[in-house]
N, C-alpha and C. Protein backbone atom coordinates (compact mmCIF):
# COMPACT_ATOMS: atom_id res chain seq x y z
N UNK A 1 19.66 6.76 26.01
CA UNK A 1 20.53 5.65 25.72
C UNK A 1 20.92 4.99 27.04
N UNK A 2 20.66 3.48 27.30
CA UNK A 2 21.36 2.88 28.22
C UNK A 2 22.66 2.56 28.03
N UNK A 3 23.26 3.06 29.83
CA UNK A 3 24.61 2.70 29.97
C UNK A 3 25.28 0.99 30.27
N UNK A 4 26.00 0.58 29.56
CA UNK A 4 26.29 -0.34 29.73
C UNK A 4 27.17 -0.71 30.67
N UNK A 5 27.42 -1.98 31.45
CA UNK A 5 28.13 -2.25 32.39
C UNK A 5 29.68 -2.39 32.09
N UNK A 6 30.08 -2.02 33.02
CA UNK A 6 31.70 -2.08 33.06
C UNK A 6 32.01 -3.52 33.57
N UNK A 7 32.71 -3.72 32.88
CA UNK A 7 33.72 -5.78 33.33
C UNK A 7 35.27 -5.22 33.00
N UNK A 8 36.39 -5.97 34.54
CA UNK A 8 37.46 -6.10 34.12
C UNK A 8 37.70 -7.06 34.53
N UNK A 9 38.76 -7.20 33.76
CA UNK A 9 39.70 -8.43 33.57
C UNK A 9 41.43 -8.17 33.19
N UNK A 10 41.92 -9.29 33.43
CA UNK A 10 43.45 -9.38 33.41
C UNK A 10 43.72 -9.00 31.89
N UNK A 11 44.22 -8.13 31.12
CA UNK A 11 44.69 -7.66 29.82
C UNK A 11 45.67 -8.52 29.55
N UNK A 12 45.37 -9.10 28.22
CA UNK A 12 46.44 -9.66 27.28
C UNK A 12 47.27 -9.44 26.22
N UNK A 13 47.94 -9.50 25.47
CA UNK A 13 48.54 -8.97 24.83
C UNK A 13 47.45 -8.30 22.89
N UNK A 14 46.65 -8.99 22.76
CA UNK A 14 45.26 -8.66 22.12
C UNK A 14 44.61 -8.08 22.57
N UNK A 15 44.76 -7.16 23.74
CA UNK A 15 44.63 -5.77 24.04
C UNK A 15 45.03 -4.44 23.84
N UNK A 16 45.85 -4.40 22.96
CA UNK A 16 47.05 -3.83 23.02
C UNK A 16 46.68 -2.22 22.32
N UNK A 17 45.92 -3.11 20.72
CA UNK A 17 45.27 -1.95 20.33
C UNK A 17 43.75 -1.19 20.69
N UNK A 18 43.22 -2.08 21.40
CA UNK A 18 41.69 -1.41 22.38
C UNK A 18 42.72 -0.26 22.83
N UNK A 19 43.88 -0.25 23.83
CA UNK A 19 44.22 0.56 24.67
C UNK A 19 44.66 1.34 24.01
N UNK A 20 45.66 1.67 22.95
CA UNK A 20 46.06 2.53 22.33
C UNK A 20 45.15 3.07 21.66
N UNK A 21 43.85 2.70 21.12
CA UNK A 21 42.64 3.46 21.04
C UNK A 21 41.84 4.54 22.23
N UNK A 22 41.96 3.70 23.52
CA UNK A 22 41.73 4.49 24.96
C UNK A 22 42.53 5.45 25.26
N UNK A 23 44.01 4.85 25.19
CA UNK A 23 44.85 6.01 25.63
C UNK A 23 46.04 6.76 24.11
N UNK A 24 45.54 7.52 23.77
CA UNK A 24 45.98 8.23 22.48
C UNK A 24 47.70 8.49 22.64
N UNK A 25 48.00 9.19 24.07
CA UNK A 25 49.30 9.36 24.05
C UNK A 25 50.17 7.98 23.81
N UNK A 26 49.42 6.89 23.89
CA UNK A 26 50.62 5.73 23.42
C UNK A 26 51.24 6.02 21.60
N UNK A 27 50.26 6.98 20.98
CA UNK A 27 50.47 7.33 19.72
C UNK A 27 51.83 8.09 19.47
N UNK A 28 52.13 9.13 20.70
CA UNK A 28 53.08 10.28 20.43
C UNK A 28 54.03 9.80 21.13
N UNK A 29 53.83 8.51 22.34
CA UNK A 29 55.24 8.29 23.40
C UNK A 29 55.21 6.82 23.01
N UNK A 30 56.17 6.78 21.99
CA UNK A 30 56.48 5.34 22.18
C UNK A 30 57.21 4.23 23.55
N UNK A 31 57.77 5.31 24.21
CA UNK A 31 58.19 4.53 25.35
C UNK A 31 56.93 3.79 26.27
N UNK A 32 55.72 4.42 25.82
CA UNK A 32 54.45 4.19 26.85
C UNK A 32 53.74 2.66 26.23
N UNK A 33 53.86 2.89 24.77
CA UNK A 33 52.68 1.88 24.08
C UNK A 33 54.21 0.87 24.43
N UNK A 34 55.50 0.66 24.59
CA UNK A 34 56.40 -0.26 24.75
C UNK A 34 56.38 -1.22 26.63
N UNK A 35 56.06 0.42 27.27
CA UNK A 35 55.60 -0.04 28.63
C UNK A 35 54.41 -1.23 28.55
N UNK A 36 53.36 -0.45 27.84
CA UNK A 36 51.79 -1.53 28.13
C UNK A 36 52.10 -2.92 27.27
N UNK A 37 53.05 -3.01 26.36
CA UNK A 37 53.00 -4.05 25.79
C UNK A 37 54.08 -5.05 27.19
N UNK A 38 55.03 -4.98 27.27
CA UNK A 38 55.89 -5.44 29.00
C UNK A 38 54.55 -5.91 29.66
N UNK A 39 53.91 -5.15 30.40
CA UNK A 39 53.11 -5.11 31.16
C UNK A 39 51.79 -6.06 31.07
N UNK A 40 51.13 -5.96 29.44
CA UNK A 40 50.71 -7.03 29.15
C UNK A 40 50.85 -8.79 29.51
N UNK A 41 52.42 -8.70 28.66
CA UNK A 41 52.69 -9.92 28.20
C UNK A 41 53.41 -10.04 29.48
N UNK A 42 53.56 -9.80 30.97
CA UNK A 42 54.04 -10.11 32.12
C UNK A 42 52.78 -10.15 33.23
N UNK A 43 50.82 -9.84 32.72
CA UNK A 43 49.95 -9.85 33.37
C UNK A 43 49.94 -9.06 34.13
N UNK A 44 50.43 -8.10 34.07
CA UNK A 44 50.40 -6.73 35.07
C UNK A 44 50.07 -5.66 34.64
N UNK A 45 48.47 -6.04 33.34
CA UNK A 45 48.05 -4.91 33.29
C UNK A 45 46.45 -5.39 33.12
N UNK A 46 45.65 -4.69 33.77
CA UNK A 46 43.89 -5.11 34.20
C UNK A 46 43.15 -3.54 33.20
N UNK A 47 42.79 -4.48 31.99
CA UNK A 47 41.55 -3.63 31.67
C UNK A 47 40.18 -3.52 31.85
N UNK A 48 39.42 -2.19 31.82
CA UNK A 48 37.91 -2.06 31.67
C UNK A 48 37.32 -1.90 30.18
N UNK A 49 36.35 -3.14 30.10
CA UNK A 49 35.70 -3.05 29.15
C UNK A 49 33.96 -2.67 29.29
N UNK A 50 33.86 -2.23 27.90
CA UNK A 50 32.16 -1.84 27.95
C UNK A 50 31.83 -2.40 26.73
N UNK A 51 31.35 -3.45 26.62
CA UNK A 51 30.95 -3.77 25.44
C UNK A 51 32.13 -4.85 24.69
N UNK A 52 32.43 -4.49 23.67
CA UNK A 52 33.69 -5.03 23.31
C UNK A 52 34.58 -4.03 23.16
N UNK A 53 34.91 -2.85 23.79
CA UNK A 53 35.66 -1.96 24.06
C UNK A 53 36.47 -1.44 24.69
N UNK A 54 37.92 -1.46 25.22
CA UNK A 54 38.45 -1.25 26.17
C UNK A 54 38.26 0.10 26.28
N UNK A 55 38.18 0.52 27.34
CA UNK A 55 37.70 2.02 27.78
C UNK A 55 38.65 2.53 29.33
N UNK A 56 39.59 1.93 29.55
CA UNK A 56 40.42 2.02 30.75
C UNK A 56 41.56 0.86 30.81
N UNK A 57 42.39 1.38 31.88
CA UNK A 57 43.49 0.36 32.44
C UNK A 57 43.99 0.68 32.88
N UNK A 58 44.85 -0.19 34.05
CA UNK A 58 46.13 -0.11 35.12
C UNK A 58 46.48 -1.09 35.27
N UNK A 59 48.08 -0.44 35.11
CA UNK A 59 49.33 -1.46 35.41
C UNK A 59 49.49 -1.66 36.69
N UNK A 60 49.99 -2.46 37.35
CA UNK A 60 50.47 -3.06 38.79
C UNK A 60 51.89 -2.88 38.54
N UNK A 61 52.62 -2.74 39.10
CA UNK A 61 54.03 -3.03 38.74
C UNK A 61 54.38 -3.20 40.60
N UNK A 62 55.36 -4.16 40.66
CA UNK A 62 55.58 -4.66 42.05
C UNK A 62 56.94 -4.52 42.61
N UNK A 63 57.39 -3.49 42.00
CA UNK A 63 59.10 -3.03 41.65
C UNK A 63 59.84 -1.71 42.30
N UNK A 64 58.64 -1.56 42.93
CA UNK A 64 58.71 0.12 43.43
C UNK A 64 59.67 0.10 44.48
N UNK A 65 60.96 0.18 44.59
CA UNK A 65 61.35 0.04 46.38
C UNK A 65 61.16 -1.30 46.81
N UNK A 66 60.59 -2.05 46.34
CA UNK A 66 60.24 -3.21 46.81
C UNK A 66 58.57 -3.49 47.30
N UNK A 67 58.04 -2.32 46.56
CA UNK A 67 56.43 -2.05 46.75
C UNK A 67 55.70 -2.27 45.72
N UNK A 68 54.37 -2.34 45.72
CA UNK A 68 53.93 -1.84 44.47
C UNK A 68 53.19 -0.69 43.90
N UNK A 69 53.06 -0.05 43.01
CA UNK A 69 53.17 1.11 42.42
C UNK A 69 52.24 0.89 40.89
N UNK A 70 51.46 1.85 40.90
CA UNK A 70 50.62 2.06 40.04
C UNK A 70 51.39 3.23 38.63
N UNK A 71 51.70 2.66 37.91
CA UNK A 71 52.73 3.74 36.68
C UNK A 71 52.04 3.87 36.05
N UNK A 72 50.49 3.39 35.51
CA UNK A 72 49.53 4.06 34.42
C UNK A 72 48.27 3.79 35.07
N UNK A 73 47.29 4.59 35.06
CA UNK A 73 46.17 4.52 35.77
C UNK A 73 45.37 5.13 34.11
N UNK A 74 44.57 4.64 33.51
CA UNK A 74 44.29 5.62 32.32
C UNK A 74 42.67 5.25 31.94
N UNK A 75 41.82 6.43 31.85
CA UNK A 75 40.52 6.16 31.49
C UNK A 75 40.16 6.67 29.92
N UNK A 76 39.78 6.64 28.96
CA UNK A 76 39.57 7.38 27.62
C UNK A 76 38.56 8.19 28.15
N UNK A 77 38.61 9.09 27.59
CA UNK A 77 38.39 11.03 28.00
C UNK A 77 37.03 10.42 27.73
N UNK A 78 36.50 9.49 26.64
CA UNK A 78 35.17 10.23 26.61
C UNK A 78 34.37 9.46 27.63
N UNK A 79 34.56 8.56 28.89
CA UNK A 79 34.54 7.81 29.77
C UNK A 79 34.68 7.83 31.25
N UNK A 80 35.52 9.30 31.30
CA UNK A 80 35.81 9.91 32.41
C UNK A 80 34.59 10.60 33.67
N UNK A 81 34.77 9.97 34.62
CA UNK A 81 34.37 11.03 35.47
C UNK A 81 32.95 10.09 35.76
N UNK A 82 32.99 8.54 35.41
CA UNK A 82 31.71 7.51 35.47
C UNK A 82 31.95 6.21 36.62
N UNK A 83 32.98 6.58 37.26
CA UNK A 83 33.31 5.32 38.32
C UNK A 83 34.55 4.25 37.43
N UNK A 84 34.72 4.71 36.07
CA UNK A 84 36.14 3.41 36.04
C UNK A 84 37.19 3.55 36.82
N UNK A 85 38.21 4.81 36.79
CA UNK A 85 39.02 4.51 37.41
C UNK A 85 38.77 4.23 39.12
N UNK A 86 38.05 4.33 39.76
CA UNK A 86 37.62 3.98 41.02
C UNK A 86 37.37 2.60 41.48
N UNK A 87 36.84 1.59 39.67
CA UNK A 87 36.84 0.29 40.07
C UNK A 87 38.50 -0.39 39.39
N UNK A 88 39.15 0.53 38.63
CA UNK A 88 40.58 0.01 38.42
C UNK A 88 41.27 0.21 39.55
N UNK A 89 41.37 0.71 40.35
CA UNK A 89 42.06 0.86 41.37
C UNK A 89 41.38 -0.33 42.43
N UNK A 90 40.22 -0.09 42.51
CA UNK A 90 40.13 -1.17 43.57
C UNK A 90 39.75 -2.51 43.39
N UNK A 91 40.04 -2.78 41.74
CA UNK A 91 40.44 -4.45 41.79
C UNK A 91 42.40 -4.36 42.10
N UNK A 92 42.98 -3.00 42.08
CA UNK A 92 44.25 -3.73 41.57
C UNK A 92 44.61 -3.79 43.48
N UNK A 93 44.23 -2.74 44.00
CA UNK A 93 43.75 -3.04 45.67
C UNK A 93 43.82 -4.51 46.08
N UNK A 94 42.82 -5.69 45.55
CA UNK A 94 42.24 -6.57 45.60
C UNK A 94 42.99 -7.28 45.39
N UNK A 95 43.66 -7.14 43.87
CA UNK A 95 45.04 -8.21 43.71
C UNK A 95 46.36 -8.10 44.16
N UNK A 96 46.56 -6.86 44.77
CA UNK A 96 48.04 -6.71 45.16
C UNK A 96 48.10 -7.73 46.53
N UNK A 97 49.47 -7.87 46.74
CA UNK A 97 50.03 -8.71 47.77
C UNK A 97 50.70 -8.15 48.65
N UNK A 98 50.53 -6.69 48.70
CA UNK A 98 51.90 -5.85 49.33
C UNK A 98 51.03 -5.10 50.53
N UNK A 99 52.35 -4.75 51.04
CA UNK A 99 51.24 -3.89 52.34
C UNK A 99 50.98 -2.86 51.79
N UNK A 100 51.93 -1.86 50.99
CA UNK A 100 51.74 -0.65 50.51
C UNK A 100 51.38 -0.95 49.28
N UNK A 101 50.74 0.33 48.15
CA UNK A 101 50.61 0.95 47.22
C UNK A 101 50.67 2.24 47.20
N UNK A 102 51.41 2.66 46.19
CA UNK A 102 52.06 3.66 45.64
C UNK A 102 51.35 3.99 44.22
N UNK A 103 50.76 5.45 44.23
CA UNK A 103 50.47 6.43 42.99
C UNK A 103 51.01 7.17 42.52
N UNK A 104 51.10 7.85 41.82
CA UNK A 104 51.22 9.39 41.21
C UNK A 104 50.22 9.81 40.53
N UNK A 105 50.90 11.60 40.47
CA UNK A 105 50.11 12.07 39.38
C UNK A 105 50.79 13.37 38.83
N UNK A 106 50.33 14.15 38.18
CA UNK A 106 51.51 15.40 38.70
C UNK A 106 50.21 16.29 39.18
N UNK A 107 50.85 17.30 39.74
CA UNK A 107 50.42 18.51 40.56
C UNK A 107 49.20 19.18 39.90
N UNK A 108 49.25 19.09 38.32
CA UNK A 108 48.19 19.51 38.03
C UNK A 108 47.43 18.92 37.94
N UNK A 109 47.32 17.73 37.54
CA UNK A 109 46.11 17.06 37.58
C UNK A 109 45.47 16.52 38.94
N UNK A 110 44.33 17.76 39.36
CA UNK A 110 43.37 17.90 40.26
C UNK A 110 42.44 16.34 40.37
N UNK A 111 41.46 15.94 39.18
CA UNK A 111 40.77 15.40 39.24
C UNK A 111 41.49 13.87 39.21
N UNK A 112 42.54 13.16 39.28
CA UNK A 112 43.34 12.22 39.77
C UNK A 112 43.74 12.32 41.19
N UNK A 113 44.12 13.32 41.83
CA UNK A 113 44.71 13.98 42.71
C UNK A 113 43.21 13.29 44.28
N UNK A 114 42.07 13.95 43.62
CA UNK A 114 40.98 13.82 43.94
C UNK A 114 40.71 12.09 43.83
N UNK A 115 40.42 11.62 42.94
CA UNK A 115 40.07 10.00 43.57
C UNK A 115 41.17 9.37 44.23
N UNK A 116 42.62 9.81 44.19
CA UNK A 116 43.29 9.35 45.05
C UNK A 116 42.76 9.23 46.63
N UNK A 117 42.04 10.79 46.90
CA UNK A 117 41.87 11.08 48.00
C UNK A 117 40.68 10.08 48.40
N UNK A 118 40.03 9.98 47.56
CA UNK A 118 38.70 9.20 47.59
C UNK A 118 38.49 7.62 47.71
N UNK A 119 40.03 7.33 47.56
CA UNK A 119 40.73 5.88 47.60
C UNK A 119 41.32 5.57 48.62
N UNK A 120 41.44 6.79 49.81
CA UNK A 120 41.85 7.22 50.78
C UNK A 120 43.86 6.89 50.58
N UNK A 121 44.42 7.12 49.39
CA UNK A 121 45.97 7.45 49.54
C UNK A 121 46.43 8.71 50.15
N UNK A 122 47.49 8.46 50.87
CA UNK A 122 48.04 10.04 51.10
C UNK A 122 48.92 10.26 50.76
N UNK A 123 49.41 11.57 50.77
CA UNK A 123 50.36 12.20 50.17
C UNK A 123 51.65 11.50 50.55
N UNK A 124 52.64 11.16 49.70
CA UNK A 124 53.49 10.38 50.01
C UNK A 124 55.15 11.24 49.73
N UNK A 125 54.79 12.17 49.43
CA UNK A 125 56.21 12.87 48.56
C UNK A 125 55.83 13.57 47.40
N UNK A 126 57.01 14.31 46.46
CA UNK A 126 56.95 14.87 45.32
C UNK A 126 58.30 15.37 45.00
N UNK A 127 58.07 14.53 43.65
CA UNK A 127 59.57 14.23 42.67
C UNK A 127 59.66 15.53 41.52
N UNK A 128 60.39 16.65 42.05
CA UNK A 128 61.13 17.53 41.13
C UNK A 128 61.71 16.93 39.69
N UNK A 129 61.44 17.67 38.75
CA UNK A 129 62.11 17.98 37.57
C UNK A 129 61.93 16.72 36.37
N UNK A 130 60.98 15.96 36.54
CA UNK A 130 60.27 14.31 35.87
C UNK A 130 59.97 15.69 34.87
N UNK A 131 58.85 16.46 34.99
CA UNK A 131 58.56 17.13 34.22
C UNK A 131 59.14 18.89 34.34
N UNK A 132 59.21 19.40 33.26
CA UNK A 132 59.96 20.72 33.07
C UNK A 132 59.29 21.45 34.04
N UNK A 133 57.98 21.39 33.84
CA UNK A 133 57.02 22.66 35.08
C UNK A 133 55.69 21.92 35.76
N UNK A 134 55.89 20.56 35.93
CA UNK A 134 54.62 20.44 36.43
C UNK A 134 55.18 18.92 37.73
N UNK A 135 55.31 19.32 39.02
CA UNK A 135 56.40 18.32 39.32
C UNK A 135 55.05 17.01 39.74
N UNK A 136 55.71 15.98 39.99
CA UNK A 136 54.68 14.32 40.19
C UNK A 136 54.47 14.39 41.71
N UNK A 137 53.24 14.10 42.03
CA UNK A 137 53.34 14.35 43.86
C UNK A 137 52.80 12.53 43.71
N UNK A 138 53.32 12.16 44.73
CA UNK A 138 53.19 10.81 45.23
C UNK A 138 52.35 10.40 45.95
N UNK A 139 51.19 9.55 46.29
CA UNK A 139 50.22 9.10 47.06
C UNK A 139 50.63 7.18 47.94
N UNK A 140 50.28 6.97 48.98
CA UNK A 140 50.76 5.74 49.29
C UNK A 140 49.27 5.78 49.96
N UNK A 141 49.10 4.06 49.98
CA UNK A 141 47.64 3.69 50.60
C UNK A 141 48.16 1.97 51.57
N UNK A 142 48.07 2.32 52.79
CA UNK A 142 48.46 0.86 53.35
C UNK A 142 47.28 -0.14 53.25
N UNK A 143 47.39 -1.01 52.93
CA UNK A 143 46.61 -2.57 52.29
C UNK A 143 46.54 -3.28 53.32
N UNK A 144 47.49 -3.29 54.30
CA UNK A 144 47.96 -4.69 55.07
C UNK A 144 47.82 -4.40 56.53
N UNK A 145 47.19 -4.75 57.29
CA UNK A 145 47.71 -4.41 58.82
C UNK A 145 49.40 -4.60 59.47
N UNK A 146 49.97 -3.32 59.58
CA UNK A 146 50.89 -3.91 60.50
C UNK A 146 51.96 -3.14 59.31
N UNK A 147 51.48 -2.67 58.16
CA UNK A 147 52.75 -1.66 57.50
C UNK A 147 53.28 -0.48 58.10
């Protein structure tokens, strides 16, 4: 079977359910599918499509400290591990305006942890008690000469 090409583009609000198809936990956290809809309808969220399928996305959010900050980075599992999140990150690279960017992830998740590194972010910190046992470690990547 040939693989088809990946295209992104700026997500609209007729995205809404591609993504909640991609990312399942918008099913169990309503605070999340309430985030991507914000995020949408304010253009600060870039999906990957394959076909007529959304199969990825990331939010920009430009609010961080006065930075910007990546709050959902999300690929659908069965999609993983093929270069999307590597080209979501480096269109949102492309469109940011800031010197910095800011990630997370939490501690366990290795294979995020890993294209961070591969995106060349570094370790930026790590925020106790977000989660009961698994704490968020922070990544920052400078964009700009002179941050």
């Amino acid at each position: 079977m040939e693989a088809r090409a990946i295209s992104l583009r700026s997500g609209s609000p007729d995205d809404l359910l591609g993504i909640v198809f991609a990312d399942p936990l918008c099913k169990s956290i309503p605070e999340r599918a309430r985030q991507i809809q914000r995020a949408l309808a304010q253009g600060e969220c870039i999906v990957a499509i394959e076909g007529d399928r959304v199969v990825g996305y990331v939010i920009l959010d430009n609010s961080f400290f006065g930075h910007a900050f990546i709050p959902l980075l999300v690929v659908a599992a069965q999609n993983r591990r093929a270069g999307i999140g590597t080209l979501l990150i480096s269109e949102v690279e492309r469109r940011c305006h800031r010197e910095k960017l800011f990630i997370s992830a939490n501690e366990s998740n290795v294979p995020a942890q890993r294209l961070f590194a591969l995106r060349e972010f570094v370790p930026s910190g790590r925020i106790e008690n977000l989660d009961d046992t698994d704490d968020e470690l922070v990544y920052c990547k400078w964009l700009r000469a002179g941050a």
